[in-house]
Protein backbone atom coordinates (compact mmCIF):
# COMPACT_ATOMS: atom_id res chain seq x y z
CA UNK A 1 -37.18 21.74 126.13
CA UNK A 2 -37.06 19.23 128.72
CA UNK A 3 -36.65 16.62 125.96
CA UNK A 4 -33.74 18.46 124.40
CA UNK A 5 -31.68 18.76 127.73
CA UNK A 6 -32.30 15.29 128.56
CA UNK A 7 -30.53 14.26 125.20
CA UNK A 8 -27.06 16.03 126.43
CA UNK A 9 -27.00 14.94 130.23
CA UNK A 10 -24.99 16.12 133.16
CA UNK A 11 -26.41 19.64 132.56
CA UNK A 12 -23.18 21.21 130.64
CA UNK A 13 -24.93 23.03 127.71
CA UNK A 14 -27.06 26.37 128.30
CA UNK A 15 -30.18 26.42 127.38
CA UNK A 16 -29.64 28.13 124.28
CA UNK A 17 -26.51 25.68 123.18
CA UNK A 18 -28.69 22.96 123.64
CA UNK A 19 -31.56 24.75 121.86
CA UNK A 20 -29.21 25.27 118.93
CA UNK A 21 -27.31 21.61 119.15
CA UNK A 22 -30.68 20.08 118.78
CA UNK A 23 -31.66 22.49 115.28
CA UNK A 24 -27.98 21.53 113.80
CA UNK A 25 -28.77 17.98 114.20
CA UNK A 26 -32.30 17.64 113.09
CA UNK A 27 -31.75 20.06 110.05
CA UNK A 28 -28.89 17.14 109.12
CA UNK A 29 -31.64 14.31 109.87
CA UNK A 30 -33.63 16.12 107.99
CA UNK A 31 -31.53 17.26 104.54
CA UNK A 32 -29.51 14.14 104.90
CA UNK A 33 -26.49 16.50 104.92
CA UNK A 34 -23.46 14.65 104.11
CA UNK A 35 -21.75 17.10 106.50
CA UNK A 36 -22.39 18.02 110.17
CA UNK A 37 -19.87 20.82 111.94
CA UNK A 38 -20.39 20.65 115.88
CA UNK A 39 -16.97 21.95 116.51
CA UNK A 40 -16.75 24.25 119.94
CA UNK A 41 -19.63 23.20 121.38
CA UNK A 42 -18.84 22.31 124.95
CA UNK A 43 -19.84 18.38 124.31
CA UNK A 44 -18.50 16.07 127.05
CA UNK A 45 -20.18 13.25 125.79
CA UNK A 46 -21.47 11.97 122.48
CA UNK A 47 -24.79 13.46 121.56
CA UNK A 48 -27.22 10.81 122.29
CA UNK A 49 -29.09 12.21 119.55
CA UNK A 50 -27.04 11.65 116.54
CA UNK A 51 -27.28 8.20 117.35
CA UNK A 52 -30.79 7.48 117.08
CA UNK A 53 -32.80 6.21 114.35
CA UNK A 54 -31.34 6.21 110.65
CA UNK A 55 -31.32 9.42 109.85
CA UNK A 56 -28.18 9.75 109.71
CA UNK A 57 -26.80 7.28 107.47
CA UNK A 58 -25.99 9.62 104.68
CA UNK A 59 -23.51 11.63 106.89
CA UNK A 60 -20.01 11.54 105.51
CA UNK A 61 -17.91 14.06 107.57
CA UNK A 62 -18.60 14.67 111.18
CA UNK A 63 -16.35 17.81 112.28
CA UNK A 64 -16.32 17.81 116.70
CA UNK A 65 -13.46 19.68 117.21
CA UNK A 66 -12.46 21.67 120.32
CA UNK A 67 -15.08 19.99 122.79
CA UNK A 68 -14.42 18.19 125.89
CA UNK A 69 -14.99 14.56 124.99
CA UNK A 70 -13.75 11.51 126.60
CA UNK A 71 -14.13 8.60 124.42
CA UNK A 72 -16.22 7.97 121.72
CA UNK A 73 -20.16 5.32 121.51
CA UNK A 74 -19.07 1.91 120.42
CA UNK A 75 -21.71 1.47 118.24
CA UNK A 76 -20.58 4.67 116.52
CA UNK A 77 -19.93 2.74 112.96
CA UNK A 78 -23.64 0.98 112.92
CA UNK A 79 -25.14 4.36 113.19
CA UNK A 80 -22.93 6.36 111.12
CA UNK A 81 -21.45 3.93 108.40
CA UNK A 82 -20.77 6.16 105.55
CA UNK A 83 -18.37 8.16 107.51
CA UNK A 84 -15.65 8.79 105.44
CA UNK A 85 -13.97 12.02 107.77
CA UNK A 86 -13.93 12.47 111.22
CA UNK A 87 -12.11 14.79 113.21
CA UNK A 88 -12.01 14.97 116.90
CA UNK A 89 -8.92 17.91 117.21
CA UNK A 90 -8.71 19.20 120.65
CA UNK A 91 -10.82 17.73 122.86
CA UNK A 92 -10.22 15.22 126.44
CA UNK A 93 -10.54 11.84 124.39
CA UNK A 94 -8.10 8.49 126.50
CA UNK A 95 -9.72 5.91 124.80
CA UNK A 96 -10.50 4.75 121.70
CA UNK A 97 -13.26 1.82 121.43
CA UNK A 98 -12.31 -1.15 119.47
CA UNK A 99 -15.26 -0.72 117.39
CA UNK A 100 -13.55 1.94 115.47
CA UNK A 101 -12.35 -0.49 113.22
CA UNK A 102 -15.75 -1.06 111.66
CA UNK A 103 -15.73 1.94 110.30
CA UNK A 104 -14.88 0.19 107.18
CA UNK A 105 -15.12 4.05 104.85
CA UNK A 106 -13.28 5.72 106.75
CA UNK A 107 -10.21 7.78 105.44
CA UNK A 108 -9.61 10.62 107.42
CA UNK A 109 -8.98 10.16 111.43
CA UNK A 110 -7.89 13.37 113.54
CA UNK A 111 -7.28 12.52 116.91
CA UNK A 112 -4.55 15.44 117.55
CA UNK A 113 -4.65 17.28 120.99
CA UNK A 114 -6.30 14.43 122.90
CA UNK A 115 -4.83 12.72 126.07
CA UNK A 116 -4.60 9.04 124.14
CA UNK A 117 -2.08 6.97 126.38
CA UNK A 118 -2.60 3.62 123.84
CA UNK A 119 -4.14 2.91 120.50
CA UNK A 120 -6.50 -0.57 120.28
CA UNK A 121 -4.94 -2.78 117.11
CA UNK A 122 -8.65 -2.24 115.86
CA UNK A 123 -7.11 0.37 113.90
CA UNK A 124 -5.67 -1.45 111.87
CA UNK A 125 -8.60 -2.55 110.61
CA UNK A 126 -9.61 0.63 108.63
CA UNK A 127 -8.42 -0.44 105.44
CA UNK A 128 -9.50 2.73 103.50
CA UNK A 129 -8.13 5.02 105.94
CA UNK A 130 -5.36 7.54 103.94
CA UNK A 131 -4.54 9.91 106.64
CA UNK A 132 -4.26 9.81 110.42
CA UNK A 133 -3.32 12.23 112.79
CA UNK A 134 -2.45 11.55 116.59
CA UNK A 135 -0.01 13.97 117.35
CA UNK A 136 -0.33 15.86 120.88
CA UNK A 137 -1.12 12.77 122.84
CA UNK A 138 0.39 10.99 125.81
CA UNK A 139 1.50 7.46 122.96
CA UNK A 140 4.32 5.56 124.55
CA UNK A 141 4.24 2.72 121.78
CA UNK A 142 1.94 1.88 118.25
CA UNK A 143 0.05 -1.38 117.89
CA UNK A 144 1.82 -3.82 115.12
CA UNK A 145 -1.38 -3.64 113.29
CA UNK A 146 -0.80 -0.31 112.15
CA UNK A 147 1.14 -1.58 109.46
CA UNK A 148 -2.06 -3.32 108.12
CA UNK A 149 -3.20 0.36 106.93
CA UNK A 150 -2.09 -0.03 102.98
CA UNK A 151 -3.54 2.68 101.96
CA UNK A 152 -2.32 5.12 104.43
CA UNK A 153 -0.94 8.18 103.19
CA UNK A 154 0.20 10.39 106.11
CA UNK A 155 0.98 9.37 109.24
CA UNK A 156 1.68 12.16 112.04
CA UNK A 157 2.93 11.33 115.58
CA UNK A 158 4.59 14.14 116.70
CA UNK A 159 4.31 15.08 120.52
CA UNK A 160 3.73 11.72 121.41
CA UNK A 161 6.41 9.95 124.17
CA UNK A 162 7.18 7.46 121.35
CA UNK A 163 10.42 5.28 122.19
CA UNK A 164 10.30 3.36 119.40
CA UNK A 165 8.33 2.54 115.63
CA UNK A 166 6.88 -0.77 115.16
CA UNK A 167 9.03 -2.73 112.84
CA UNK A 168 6.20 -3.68 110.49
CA UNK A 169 5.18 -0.03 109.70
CA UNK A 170 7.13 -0.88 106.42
CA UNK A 171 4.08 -2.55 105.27
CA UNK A 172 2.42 1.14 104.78
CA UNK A 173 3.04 1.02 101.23
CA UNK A 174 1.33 4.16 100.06
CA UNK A 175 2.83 6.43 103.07
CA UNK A 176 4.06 9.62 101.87
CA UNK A 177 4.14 11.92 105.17
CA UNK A 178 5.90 10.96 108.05
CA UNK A 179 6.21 12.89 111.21
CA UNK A 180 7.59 11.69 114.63
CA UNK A 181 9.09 15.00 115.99
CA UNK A 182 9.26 15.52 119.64
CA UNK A 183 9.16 12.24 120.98
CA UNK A 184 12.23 9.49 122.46
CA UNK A 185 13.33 7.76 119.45
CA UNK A 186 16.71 6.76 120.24
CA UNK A 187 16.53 4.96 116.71
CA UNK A 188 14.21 3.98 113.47
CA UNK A 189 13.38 0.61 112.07
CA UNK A 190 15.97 0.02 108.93
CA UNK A 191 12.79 -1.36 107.77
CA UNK A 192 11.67 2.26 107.26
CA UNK A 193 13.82 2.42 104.23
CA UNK A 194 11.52 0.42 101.91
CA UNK A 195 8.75 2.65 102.10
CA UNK A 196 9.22 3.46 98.46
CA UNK A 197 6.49 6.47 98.14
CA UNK A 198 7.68 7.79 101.19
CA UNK A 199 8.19 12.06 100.10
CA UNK A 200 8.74 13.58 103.80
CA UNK A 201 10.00 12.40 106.89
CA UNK A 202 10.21 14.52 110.00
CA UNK A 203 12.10 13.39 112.90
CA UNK A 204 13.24 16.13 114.75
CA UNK A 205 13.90 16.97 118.47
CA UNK A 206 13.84 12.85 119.18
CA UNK A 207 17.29 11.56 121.08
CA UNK A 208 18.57 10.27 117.77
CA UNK A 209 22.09 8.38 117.38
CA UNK A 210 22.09 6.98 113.91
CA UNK A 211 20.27 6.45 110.89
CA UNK A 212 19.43 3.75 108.83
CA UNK A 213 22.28 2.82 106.32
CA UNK A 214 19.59 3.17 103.32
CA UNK A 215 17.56 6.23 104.04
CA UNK A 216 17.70 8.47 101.55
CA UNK A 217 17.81 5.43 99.11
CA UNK A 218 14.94 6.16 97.27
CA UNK A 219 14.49 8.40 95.12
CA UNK A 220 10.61 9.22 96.05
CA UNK A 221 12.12 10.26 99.38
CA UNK A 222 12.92 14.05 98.88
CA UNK A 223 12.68 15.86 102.64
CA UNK A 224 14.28 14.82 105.85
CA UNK A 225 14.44 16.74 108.92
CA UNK A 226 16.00 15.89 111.93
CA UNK A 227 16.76 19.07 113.69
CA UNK A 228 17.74 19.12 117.66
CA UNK A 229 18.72 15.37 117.86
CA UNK A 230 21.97 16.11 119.43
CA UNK A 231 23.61 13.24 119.72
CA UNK A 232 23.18 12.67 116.17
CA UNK A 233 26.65 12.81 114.58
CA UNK A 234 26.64 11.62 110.92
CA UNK A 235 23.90 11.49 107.87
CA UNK A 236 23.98 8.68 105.62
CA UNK A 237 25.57 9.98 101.93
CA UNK A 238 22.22 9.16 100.22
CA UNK A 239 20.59 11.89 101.90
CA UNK A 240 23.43 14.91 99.98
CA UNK A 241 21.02 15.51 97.25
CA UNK A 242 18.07 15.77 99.52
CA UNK A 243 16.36 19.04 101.22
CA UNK A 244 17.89 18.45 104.70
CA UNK A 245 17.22 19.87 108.60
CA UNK A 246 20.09 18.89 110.55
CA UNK A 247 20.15 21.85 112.76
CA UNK A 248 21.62 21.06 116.11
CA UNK A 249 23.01 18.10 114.92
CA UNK A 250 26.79 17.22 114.48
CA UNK A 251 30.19 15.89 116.05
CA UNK A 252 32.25 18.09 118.19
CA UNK A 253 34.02 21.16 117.22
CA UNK A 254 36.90 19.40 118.85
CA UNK A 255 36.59 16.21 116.96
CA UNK A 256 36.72 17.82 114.02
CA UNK A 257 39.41 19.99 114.49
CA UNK A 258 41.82 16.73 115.71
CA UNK A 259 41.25 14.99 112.88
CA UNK A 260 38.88 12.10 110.84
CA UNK A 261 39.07 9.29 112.77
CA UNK A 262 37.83 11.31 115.80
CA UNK A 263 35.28 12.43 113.92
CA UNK A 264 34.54 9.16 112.11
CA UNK A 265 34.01 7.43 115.21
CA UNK A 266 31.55 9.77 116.99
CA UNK A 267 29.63 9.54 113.76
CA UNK A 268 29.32 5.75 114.03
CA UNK A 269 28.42 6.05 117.32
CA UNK A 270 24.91 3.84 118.72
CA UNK A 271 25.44 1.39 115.13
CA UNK A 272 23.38 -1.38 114.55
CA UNK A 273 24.21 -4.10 116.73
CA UNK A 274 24.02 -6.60 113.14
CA UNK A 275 27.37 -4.51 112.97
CA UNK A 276 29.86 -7.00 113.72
CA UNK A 277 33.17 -5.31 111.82
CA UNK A 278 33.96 -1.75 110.87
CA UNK A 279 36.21 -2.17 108.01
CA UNK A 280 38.94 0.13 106.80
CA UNK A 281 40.95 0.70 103.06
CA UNK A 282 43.66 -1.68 103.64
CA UNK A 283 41.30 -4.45 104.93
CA UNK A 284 41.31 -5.56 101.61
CA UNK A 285 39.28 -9.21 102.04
CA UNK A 286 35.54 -9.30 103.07
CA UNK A 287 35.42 -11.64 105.47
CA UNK A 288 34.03 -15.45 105.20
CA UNK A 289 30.20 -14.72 106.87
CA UNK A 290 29.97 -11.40 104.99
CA UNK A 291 30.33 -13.47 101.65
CA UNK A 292 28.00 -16.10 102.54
CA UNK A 293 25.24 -13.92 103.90
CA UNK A 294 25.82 -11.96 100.44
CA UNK A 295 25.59 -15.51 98.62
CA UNK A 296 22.30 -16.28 100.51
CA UNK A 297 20.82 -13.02 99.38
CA UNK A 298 21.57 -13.40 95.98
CA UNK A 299 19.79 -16.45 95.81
CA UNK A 300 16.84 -16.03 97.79
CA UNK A 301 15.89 -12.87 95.78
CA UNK A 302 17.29 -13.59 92.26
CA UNK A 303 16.36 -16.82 91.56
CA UNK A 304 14.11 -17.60 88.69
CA UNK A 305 10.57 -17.48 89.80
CA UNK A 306 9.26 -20.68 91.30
CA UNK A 307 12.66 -22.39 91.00
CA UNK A 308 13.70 -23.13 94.86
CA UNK A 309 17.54 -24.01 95.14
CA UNK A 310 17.94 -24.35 98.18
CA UNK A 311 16.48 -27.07 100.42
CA UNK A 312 14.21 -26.23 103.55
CA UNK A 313 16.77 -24.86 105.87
CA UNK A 314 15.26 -23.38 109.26
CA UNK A 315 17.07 -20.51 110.01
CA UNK A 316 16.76 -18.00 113.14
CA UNK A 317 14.28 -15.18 112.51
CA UNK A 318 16.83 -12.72 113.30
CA UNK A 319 18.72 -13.76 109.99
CA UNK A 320 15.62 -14.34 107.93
CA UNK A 321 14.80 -10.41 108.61
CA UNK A 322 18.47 -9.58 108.07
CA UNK A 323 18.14 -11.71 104.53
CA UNK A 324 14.87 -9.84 103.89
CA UNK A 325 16.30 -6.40 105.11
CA UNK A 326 19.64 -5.90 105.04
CA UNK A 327 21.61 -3.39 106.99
CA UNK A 328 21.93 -1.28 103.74
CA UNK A 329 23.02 -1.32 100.15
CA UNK A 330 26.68 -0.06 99.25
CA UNK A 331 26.58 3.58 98.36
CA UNK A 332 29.09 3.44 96.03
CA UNK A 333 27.52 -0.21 93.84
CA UNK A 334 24.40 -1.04 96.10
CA UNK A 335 25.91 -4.31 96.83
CA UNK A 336 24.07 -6.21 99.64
CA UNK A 337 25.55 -5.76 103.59
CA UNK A 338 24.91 -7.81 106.49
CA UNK A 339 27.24 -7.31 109.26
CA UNK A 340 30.41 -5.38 107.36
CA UNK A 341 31.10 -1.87 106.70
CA UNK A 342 33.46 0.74 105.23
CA UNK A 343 32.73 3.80 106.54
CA UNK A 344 33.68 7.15 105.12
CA UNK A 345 33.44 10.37 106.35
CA UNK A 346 32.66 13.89 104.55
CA UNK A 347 32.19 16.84 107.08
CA UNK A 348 29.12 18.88 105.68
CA UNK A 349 31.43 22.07 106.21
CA UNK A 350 33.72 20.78 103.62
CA UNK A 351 30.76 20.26 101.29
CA UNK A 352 29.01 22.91 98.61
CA UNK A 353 26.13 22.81 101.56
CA UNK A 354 28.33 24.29 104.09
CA UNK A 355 26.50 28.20 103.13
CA UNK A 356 22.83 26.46 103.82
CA UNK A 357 22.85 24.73 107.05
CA UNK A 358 25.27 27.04 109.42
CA UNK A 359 24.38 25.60 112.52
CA UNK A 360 25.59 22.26 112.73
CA UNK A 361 28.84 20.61 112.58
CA UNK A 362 27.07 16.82 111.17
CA UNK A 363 28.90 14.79 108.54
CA UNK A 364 27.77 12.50 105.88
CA UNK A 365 28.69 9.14 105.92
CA UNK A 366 29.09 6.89 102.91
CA UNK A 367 28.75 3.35 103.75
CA UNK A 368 30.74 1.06 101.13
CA UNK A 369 30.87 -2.58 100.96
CA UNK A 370 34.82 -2.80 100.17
CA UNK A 371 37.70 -1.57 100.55
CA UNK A 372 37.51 -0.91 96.87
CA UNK A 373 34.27 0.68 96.88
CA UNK A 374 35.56 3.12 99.70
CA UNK A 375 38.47 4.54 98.14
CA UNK A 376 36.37 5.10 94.67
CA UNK A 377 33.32 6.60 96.49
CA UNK A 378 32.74 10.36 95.54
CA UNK A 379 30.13 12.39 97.59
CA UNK A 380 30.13 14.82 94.70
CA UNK A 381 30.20 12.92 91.93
């Protein structure tokens, strides 16, 4: 017995809970049991003993929920390099070693209900990893490197004290499940908008202003909810035809009942600052660095493959990432925009969803690219 306490120090485990720890983990050694459940077990540290020897090499899925750990063994991936699940739900975890990234199988990461203050950009390096789960932490920011995870399929944040999204989270290609309720986002990356397999994003109870031009875009993206962001005035017209929470949400009774423009100009309130012009139906020509941004598009993205046209020009990076991302496509003819755009507004009450949501007074905004494309654009139609 003495053997078996020594194994989980500082004296924490009865007898018995040691007795039985020591049984769960041998009979694994043992079978070579691809799974091993030591959820609610009153661990404060890493069992010494599932670290020893190799007997353990076949294990797949380690379950350790509800326990009271603080960090996790950096050698963790050398002894256990199958692990393809691991779930750590619930326990007192600050830090994660930068050895996690050698866990080179691993695909499913649950770090929920910890008291993680940063992530290491080590985690980017778990290239087979499909779904990871930090919400109910202490997160102020993400590493860049989280966009290296390609093969990530859901992504949830929630609880966090998240101000912002790292701009290269675009690079998530396979992301279908977003969630970043309850945290500070003030805004989201436009960049957001090409994650094409993107199915659900969840946003709600953040200190939202405005929404990327393009989201709702694509047609893979189906459910957006943004509940209790109130200062969050207007809904980009892409997202009509989409299962919507906007509860909360919405301009002023007042500014709706004195009139459009009151209306229209809450709802553009906290724009992009690439926003140089807010143009209007009688503004009837685009203007001169509208046009040549739009030229510049056209050709860096149209031209025949492996033809370059244009001579080496070094431009700023802020208009390289505007040429690479615009602000948003024209909802009306998906035309290119840069720093232009013709707003119009369509008050939700006023729309066949007026019966669904009843507790907000938000508007959808169509943003056109002309003057033309404004006075043709129908939300309905």
């Amino acid at each position: 017995m003495h053997s078996q306490v020594s194994i989980f120090r500082r004296g924490e485990l009865s007898s018995e809970m040691a007795t039985e720890l020591h049984e769960t983990i041998f009979m694994a050694k043992q079978g070579r049991h691809k799974n091993l459940f030591l959820n609610y077990k009153n661990l404060n540290i890493f069992p010494v003993e599932l670290l020893k020897d190799e007997g353990l090499q076949f294990l797949e899925r380690l379950y350790m929920k509800r326990n009271s750990l603080t960090t996790l063994p950096d050698n963790l991936a050398q002894k256990l390099p199958n692990l393809i699940e691991l779930y750590l739900h619930s326990n007192n975890i600050i830090i994660i070693p930068e050895a996690i990234g050698n866990l080179a199988r691993l695909q499913s990461l649950d770090l929920s209900n910890n008291a993680l203050q940063m992530l290491c950009p080590e985690i980017g390096r778990l290239r087979s990893l499909r779904h990871l789960r930090l919400s109910n932490n202490q997160l102020k920011c993400l590493p860049p490197e989280i966009g290296d995870l390609q093969d990530l399929e859901t992504l949830d944040l929630a609880m966090n004290q998240l101000m912002s999204l790292p701009d290269r989270l675009h690079r998530c290609h396979s992301l279908q499940n977003l969630t970043v309720d309850h945290n500070l986002l003030s805004h989201v990356p436009r960049q957001l908008c090409w994650l094409h397999r993107l199915n659900q994003l969840s946003m709600a109870a953040n200190r939202l202003t405005f929404l990327p031009l393009d989201l709702g875009r694509s047609r893979e993206l189906q459910f957006v909810f943004v509940d209790n962001n109130v200062d969050l005035k207007g809904l980009p017209s892409y997202l009509y035809n989409k299962v919507i929470g906007c509860s909360g949400c919405g301009v002023s009774s007042q500014a709706l009942e004195e009139g459009m423009g009151l209306a229209l100009t809450e709802a553009l309130v906290g724009l992009p600052a690439e926003v140089k012009l807010i143009g209007s139906q009688t503004d009837n020509v685009v203007p001169l660095e509208e046009l040549a941004m739009r030229t510049m598009h056209r050709i860096y993205h149209h031209r025949p493959a492996g033809l370059n046209l244009l001579p080496s020009i070094i431009l700023p990076k802020s208009l390289l990432d505007l040429l690479q991302f615009p602000l948003g496509h024209c909802h009306r003819c998906s035309q290119a925009m840069f720093t232009i755009i013709y707003p119009k507004l369509f008050p939700l009450r006023d729309t066949a969803l007026a019966g669904v949501h009843r507790r907000t007074t938000v508007s959808f905004v169509a943003y056109c690219c002309s003057s033309h494309c404004l006075q043709t654009f129908d939300l309905q139609g």
